[in-house]
Protein backbone atom coordinates (compact mmCIF):
# COMPACT_ATOMS: atom_id res chain seq x y z
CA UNK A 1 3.56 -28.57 28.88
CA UNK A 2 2.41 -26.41 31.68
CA UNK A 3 -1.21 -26.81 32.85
CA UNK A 4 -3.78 -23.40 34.23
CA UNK A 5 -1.67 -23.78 37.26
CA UNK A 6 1.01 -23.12 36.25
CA UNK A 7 2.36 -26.99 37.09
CA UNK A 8 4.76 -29.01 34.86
CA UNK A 9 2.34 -31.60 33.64
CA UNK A 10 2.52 -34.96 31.99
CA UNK A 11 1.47 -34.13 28.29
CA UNK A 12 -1.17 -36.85 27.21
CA UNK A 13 -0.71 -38.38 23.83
CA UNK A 14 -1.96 -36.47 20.96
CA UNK A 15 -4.03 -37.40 17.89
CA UNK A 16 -5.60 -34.38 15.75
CA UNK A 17 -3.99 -33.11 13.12
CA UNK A 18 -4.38 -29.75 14.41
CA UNK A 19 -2.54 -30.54 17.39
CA UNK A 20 0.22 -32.54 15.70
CA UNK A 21 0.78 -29.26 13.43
CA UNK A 22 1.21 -27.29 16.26
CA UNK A 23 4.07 -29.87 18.12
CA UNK A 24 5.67 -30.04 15.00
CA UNK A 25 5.98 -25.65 14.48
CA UNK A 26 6.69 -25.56 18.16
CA UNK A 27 9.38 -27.75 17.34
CA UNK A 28 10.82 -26.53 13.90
CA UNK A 29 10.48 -22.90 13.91
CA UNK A 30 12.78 -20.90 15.41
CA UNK A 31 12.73 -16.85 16.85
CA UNK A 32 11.32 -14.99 14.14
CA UNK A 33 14.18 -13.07 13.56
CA UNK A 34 16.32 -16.47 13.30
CA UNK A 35 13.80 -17.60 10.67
CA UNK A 36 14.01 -14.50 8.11
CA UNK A 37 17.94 -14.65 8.59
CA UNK A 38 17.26 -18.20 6.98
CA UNK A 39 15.01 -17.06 4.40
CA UNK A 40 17.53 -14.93 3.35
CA UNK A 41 20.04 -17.39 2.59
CA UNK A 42 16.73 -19.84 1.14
CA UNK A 43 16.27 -16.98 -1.24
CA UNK A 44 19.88 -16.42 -1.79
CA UNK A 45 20.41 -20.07 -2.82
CA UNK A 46 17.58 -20.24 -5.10
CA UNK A 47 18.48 -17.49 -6.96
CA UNK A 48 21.66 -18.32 -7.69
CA UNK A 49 20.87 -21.87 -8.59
CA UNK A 50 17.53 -20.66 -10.85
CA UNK A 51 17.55 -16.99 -11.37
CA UNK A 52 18.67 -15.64 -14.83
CA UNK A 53 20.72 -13.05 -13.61
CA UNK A 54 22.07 -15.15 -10.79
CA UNK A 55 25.56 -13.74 -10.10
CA UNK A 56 27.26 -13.21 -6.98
CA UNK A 57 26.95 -9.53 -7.63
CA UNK A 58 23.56 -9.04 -8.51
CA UNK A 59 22.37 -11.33 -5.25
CA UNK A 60 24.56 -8.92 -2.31
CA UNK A 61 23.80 -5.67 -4.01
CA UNK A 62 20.29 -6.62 -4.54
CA UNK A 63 20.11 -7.74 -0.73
CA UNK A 64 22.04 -4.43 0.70
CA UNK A 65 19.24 -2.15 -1.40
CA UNK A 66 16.27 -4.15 -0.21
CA UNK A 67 17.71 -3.85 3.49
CA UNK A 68 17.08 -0.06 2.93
CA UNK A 69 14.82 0.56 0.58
CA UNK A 70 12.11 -0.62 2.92
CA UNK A 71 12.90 1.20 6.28
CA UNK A 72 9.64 3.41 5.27
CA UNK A 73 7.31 0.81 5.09
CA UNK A 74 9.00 -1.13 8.12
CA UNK A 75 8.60 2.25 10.50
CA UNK A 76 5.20 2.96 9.25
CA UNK A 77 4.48 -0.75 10.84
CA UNK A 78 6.24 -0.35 13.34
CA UNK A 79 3.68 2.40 13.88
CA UNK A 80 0.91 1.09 13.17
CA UNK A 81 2.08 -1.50 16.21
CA UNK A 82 2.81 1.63 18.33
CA UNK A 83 -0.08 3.63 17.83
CA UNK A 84 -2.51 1.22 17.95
CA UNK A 85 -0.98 -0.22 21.00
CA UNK A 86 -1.81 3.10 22.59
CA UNK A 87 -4.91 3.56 21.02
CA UNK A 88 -6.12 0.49 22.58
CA UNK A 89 -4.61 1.27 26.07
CA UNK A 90 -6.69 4.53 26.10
CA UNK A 91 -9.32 3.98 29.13
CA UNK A 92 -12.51 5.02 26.79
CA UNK A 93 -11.02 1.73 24.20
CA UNK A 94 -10.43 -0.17 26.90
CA UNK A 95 -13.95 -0.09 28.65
CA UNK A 96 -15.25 -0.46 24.86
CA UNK A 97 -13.26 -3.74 24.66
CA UNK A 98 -14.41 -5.09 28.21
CA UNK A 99 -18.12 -4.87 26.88
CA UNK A 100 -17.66 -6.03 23.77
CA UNK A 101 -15.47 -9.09 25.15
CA UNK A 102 -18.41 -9.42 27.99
CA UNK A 103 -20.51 -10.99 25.47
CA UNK A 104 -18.71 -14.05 25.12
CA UNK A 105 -19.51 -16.57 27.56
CA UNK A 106 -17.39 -19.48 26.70
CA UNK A 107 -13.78 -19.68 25.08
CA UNK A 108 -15.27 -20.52 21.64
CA UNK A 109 -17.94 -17.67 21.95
CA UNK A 110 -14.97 -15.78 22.27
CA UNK A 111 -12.96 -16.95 19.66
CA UNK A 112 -15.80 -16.81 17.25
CA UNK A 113 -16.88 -13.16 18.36
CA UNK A 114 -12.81 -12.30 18.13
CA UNK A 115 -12.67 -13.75 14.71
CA UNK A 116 -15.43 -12.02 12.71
CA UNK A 117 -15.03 -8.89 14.73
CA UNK A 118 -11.07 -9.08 13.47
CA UNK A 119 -12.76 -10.15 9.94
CA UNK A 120 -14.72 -7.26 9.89
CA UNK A 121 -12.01 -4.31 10.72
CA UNK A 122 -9.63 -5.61 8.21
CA UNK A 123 -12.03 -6.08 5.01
CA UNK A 124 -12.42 -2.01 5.68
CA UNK A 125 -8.62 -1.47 6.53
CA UNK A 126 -6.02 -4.44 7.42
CA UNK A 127 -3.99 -2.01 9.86
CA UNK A 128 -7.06 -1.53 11.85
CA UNK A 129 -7.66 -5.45 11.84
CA UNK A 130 -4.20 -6.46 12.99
CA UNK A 131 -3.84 -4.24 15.71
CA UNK A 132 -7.94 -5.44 17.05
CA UNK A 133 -6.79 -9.02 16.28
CA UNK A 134 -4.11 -8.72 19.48
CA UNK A 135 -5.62 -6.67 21.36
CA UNK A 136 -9.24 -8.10 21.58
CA UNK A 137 -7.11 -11.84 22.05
CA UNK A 138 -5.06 -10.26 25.14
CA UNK A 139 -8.87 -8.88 26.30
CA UNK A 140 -10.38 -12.18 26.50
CA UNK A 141 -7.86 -13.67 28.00
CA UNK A 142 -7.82 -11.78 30.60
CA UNK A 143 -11.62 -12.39 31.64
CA UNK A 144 -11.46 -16.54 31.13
CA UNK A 145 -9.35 -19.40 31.10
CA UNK A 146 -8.21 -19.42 27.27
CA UNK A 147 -5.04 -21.19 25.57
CA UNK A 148 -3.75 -17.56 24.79
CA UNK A 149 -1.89 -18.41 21.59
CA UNK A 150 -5.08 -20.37 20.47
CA UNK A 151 -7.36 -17.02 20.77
CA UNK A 152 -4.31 -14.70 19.01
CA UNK A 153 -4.74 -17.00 16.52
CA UNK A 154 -8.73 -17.06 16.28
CA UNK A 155 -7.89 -12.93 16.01
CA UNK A 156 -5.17 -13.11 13.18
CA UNK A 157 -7.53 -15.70 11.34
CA UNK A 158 -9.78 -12.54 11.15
CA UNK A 159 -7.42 -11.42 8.97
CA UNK A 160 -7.95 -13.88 6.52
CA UNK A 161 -9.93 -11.49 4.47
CA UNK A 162 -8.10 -8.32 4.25
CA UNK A 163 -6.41 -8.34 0.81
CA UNK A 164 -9.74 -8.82 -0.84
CA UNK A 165 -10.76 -5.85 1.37
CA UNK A 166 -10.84 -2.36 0.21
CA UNK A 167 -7.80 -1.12 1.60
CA UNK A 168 -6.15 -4.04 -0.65
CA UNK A 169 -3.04 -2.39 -1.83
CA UNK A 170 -2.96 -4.61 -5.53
CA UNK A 171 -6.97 -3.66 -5.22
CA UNK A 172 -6.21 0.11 -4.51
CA UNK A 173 -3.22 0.00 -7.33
CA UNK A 174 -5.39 -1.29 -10.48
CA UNK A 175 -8.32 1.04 -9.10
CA UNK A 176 -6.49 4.02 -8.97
CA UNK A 177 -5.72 6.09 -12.72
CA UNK A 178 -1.82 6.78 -13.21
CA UNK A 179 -0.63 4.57 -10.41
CA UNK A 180 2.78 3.42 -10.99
CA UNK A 181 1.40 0.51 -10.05
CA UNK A 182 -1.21 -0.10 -11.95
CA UNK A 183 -0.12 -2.95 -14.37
CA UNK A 184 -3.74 -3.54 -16.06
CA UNK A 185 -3.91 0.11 -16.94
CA UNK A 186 -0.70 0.18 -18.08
CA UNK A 187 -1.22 -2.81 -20.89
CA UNK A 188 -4.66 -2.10 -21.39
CA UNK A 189 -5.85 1.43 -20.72
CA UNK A 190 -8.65 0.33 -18.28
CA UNK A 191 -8.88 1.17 -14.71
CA UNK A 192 -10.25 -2.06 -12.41
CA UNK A 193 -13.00 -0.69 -10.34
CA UNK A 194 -13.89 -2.46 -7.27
CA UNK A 195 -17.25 -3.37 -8.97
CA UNK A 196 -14.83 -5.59 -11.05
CA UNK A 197 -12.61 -6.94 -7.96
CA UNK A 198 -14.04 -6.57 -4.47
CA UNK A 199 -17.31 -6.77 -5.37
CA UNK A 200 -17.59 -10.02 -7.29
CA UNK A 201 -19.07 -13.51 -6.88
CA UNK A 202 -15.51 -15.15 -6.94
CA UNK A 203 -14.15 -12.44 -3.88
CA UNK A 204 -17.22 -12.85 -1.44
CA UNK A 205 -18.62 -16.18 -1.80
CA UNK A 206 -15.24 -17.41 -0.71
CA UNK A 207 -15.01 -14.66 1.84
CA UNK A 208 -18.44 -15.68 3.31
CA UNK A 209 -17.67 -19.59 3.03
CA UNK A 210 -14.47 -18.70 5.45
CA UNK A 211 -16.31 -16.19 7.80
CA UNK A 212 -18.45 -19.16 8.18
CA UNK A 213 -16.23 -22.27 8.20
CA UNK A 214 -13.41 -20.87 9.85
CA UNK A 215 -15.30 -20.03 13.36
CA UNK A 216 -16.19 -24.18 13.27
CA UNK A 217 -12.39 -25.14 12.20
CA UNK A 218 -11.17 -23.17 15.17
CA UNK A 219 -13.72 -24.48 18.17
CA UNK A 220 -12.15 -28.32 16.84
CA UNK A 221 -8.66 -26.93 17.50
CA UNK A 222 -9.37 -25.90 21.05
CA UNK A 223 -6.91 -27.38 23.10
CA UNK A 224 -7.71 -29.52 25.78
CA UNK A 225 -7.89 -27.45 29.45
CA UNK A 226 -5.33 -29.62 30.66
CA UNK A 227 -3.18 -28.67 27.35
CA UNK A 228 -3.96 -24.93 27.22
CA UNK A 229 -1.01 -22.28 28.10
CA UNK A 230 -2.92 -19.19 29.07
CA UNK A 231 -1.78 -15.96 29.51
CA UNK A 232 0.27 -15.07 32.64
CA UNK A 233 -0.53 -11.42 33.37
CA UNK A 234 2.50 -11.30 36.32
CA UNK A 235 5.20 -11.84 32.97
CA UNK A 236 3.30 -9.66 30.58
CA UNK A 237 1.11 -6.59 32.79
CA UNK A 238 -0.85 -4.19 31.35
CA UNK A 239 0.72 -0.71 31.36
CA UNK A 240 -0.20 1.11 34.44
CA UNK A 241 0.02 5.12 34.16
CA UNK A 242 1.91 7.11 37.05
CA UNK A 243 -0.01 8.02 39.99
CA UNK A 244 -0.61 12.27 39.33
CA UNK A 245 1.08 14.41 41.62
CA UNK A 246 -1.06 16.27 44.50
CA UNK A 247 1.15 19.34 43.87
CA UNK A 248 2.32 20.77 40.00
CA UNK A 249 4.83 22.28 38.63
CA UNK A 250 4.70 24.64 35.61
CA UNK A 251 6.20 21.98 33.70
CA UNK A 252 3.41 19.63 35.17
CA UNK A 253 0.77 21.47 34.83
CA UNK A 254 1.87 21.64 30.48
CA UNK A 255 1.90 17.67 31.32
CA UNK A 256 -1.16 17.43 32.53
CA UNK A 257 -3.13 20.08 30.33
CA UNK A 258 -5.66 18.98 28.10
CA UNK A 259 -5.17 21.64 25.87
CA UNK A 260 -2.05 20.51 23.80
CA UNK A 261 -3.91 17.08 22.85
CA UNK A 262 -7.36 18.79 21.86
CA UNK A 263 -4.96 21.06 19.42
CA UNK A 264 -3.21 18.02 17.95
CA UNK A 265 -6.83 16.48 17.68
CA UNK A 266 -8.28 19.43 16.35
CA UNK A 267 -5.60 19.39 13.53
CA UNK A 268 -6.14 15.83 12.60
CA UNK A 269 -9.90 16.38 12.64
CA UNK A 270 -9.29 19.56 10.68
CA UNK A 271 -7.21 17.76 8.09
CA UNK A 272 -9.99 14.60 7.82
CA UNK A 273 -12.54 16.94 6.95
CA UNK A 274 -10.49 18.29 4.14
CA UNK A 275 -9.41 15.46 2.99
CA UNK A 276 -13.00 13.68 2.46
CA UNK A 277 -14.80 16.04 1.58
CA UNK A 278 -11.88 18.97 -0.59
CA UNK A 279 -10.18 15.89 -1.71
CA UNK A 280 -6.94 17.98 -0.24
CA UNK A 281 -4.12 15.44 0.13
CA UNK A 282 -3.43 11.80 0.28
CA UNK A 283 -5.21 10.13 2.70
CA UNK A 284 -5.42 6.71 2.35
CA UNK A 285 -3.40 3.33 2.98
CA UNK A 286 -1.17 2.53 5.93
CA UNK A 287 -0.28 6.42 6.83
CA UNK A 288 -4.17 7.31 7.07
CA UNK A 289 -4.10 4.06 9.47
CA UNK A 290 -1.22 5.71 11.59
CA UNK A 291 -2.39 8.84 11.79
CA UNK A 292 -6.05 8.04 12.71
CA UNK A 293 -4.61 5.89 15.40
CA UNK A 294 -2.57 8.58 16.71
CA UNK A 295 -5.15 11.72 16.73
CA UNK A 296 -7.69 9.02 18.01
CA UNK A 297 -5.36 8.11 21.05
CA UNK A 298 -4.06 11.72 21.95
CA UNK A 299 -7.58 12.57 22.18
CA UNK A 300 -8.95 9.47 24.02
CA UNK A 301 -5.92 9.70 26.29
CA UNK A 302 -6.71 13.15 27.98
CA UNK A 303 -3.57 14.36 28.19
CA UNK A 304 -0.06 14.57 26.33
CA UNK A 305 1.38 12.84 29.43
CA UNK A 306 -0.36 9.73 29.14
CA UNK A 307 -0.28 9.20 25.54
CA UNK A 308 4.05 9.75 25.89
CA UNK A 309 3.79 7.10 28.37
CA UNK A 310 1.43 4.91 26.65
CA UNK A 311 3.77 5.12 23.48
CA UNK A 312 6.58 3.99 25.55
CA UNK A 313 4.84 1.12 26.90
CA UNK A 314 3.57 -0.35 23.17
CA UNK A 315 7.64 1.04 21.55
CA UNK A 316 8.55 -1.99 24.20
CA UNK A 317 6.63 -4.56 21.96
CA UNK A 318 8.25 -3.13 18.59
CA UNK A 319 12.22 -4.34 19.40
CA UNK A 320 11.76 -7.86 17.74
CA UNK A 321 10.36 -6.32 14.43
CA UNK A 322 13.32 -3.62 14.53
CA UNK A 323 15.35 -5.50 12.19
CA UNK A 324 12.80 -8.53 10.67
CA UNK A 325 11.87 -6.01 8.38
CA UNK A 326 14.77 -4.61 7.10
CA UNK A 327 15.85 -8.47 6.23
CA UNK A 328 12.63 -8.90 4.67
CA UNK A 329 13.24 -5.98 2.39
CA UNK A 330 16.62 -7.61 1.24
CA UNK A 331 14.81 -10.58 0.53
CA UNK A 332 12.29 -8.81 -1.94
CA UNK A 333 15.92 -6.69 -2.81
CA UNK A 334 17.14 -10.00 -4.11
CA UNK A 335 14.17 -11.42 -5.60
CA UNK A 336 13.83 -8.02 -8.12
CA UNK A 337 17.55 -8.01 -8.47
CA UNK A 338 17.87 -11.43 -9.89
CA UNK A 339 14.53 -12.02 -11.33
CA UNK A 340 13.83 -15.41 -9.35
CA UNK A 341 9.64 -14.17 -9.58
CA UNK A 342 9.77 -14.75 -13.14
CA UNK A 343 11.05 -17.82 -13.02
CA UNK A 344 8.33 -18.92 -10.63
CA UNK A 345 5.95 -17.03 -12.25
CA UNK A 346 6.56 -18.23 -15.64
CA UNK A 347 6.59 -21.95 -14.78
CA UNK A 348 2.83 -21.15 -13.87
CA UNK A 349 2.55 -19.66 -16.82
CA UNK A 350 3.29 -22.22 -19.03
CA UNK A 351 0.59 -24.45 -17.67
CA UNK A 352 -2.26 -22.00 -18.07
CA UNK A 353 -5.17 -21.86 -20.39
CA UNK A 354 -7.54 -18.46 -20.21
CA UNK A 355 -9.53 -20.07 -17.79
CA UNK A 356 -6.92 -21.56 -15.41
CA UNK A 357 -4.89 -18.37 -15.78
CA UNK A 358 -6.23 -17.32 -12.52
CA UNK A 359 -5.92 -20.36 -10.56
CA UNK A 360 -2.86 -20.74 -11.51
CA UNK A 361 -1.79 -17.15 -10.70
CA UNK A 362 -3.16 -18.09 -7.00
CA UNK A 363 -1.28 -20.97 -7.07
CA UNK A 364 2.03 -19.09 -7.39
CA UNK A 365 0.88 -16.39 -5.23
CA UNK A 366 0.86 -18.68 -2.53
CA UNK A 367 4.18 -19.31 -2.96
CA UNK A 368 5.51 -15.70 -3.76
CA UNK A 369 4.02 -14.82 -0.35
CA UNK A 370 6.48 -16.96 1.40
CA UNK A 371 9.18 -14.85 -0.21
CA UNK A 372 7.55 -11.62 -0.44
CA UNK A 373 5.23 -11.13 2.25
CA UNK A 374 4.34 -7.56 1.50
CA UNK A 375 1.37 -6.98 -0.80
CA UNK A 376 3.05 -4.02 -2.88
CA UNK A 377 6.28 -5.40 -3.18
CA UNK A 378 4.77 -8.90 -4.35
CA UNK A 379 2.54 -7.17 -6.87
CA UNK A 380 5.64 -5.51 -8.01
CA UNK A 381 7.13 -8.99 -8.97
CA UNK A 382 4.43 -11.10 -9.82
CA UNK A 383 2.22 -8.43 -11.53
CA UNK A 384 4.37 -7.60 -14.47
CA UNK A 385 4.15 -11.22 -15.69
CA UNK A 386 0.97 -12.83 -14.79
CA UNK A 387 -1.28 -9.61 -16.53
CA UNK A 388 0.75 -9.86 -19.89
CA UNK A 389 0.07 -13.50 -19.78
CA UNK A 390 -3.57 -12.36 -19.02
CA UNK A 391 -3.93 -10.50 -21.99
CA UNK A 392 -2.43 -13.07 -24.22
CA UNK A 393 -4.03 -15.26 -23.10
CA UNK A 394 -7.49 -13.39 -22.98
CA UNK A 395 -7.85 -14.42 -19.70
CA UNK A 396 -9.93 -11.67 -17.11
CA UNK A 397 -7.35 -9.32 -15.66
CA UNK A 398 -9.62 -8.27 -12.84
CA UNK A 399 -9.83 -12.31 -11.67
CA UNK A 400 -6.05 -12.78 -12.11
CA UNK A 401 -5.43 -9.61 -10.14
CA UNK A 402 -7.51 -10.81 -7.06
CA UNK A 403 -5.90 -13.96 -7.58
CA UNK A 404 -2.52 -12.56 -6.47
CA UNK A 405 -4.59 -10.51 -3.92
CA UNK A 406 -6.01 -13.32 -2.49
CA UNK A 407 -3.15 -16.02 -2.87
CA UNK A 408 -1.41 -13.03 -0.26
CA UNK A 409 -3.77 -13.28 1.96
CA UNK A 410 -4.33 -16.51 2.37
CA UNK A 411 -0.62 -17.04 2.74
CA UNK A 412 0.19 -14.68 5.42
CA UNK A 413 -1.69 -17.30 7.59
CA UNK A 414 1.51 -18.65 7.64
CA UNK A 415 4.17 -15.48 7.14
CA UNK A 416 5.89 -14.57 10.26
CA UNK A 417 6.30 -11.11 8.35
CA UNK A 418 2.75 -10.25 9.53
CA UNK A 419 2.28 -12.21 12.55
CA UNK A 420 5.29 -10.75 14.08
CA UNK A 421 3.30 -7.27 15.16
CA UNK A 422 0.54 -9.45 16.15
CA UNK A 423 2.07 -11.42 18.53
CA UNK A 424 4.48 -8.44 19.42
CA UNK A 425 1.67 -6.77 20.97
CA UNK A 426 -0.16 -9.64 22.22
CA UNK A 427 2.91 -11.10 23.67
CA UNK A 428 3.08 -14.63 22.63
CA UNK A 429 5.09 -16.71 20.81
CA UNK A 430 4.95 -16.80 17.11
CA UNK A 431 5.76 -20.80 16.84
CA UNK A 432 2.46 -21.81 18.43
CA UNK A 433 -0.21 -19.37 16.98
CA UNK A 434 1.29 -20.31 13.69
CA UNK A 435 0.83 -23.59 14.48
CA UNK A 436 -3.32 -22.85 15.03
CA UNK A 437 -3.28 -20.63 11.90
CA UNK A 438 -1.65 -23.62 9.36
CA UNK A 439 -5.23 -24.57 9.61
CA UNK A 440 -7.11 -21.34 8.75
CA UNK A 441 -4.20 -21.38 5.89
CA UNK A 442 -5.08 -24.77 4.43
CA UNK A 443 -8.72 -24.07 4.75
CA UNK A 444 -8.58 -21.18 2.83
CA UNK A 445 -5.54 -22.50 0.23
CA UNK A 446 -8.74 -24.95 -0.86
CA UNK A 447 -11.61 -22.57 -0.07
CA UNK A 448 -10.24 -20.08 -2.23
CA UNK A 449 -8.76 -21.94 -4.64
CA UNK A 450 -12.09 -23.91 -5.48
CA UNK A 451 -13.75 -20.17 -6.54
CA UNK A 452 -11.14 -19.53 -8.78
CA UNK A 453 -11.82 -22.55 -10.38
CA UNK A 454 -15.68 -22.44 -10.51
CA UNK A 455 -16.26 -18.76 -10.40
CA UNK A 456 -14.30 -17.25 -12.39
């Protein structure tokens, strides 16, 4: 273990459970790219020893369309990584950042202040939370001594709440009429409005027990100063832009123009306007997150010049993801192709009553995420058995829907799928922070679990 200095250090014994978690995951889990390869032959196995359609065919064909069929959702967070990257980078952010950080005064102060700000952004829109989550982690660590991996983790904690959030994509899907994902409408001709999912006593009570519990769970898992690994700005510099030239070019002088980013940002403004208020276009989800980010950081940038090289600089933190999320999409590829959901699902099932229905569903949920860490692809497999069973069962659909929603969420805590971007553009290593978020996991696994139980 290396102390502030630097120094190799003798590591003094260790007693909390916190800190044993995080030996053990520093220990265990390898490159995140290593550990979906093994996923991928976890899921393989498992479907061919429980799926009903478990052949040999069914399992590689499955896996070679999943590789592809999520490239679009992989780039789009792969942008979401990029453009908020640069966003962030933009001087105006970056003073923003510095004064919000400023207010912290100890590492805890800053944890907690990192955590609900993080908490905040991604109840509103989880792209916008898991690019503040790095990037206000990498800011305090650069004004105090801070186990780096320990305040990425405070950040990503923050997004503990964002699949009960608005921009929910099960939430969106059963709110929205016609969706093809809409399961609830489909079986029962009723929309879910968010009066009926967000906005209920079994959503924000737990919400508000974790935005209060979590900030006290995370100052007892401070590591000791002697035991903290804090960020070394030498390996991992902030992106300086090129000195400008005393003399321009023609082709400089474009460079350097403002003009060419106040059209792009007159466009985007343009289209935002119509959008909210003409209802013209889609404008919602993960692409409204993208291109926000981008019109947001030509325009904070100045120039096209220094948003090109501030996309180059965040592109450098996207190579690890490059192919994570391909294998992740032949893991969800295999899971639809040889039905292994339903067997999970329906094992939960079979133990339900109407009122344990949706306990039950965020029992399985939890599990599901492991496999299927993206929200619409999960819904895809889970929802199509747990809201017939609803409505046999005369269980609420709206509770059993959050339940997945929330059984996601809570999960991710401990899916490299999402805290790959995070740590991507914080610059850590995902073994440790995961090791700090087990506890925000287990926290909420009970937190959560308890409302669906009492609440419902």
């Amino acid at each position: 273990m290396k102390s502030k200095a630097g120094e190799l250090a003798v590591t003094p014994a260790r007693h909390s459970f916190a800190e044993m978690t995080i030996d053990l995951f520093e220990r265990i889990i390898p490159d995140p790219f290593v550990l979906a390869v093994l996923i991928t032959l976890l899921v393989a196995a498992l479907s061919a020893l429980f799926a009903p359609q478990a052949s040999f065919e069914h399992i590689v064909v499955g896996w070679y369309s999943g590789f592809f069929e999520i490239l679009t959702f992989g780039f789009q967070i792969i942008l979401v990584l990029v453009t908020g990257h640069a966003f962030a980078h933009a001087p105006p952010v970056q003073r923003a950042f510095k004064s919000v950080v400023g207010l912290a005064r100890t590492p805890v102060q800053a944890a907690t202040l990192t955590f609900l700000l993080v908490a905040f952004a991604s109840f509103f829109n989880w792209g916008l939370g898991l690019v503040v989550s790095a990037l206000l982690a990498r800011e305090v660590a650069k004004r105090m001594p801070v186990d780096f991996a320990w305040i990425v983790a405070a950040g990503f904690s923050g997004w503990v709440v964002q699949a009960g959030g608005l921009s929910s994509t099960i939430v969106l899907a059963q709110a929205t009429h016609g969706s093809p994902m809409n399961v609830v409408e489909k079986l029962t001709g009723h929309v879910l409005p968010f009066s009926e999912t967000v906005f209920t006593t079994f959503n924000l009570v737990p919400a508000f027990v974790m935005l209060v519990a979590t900030p006290v769970v995370l100052a007892l898992m401070k590591p000791r100063d002697s035991d903290a690994i804090i960020l070394d700005l030498a390996k991992n510099p902030d992106p300086v832009p090129p000195a400008r030239p005393r003399t321009l070019s023609f082709a400089k002088r474009l460079e350097y123009s403002r003009i060419g980013s106040l059209a792009i940002g007159a466009g985007g403004i343009s289209l935002f306007v119509l959008a909210q208020f003409k209802h013209i276009g889609a404008f919602s989800g993960v692409n409204a997150v993208i291109f926000v980010m981008f019109i947001l950081g030509v325009l904070l940038h100045g120039y096209p010049l220094a948003y090109g090289n501030a996309v180059k600089n965040a592109a450098r933190q996207a190579g690890s993801m490059t192919l994570q999320y391909p294998l992740y999409g032949g893991v969800m590829g295999i899971m639809a192709a040889t039905g292994l959901p339903g067997v999970i699902a329906n094992f939960f099932i079979a133990i339900s009553n109407t009122h344990t229905l949706p306990f039950w569903s965020y029992v399985c949920s939890l599990l599901v995420t492991f496999l299927v860490p993206s929200g619409g692809g999960h819904w895809a497999v889970q929802g199509p058995f747990v809201i017939p069973a609803a409505v046999a069962l005369h269980s609420s659909t709206a509770a059993t829907s959050m339940a997945v929603a929330v059984g996601e969420q809570v999960s991710n805590m401990m899916q490299p799928f999402w805290a790959a971007p995070v740590v991507a553009m914080a610059g850590v290593g995902v073994q440790r922070v995961l090791g700090f978020t087990m506890m925000t996991f287990l926290l909420g696994a009970v937190v959560y679990g308890v409302a669906f139980l009492v609440l419902v």
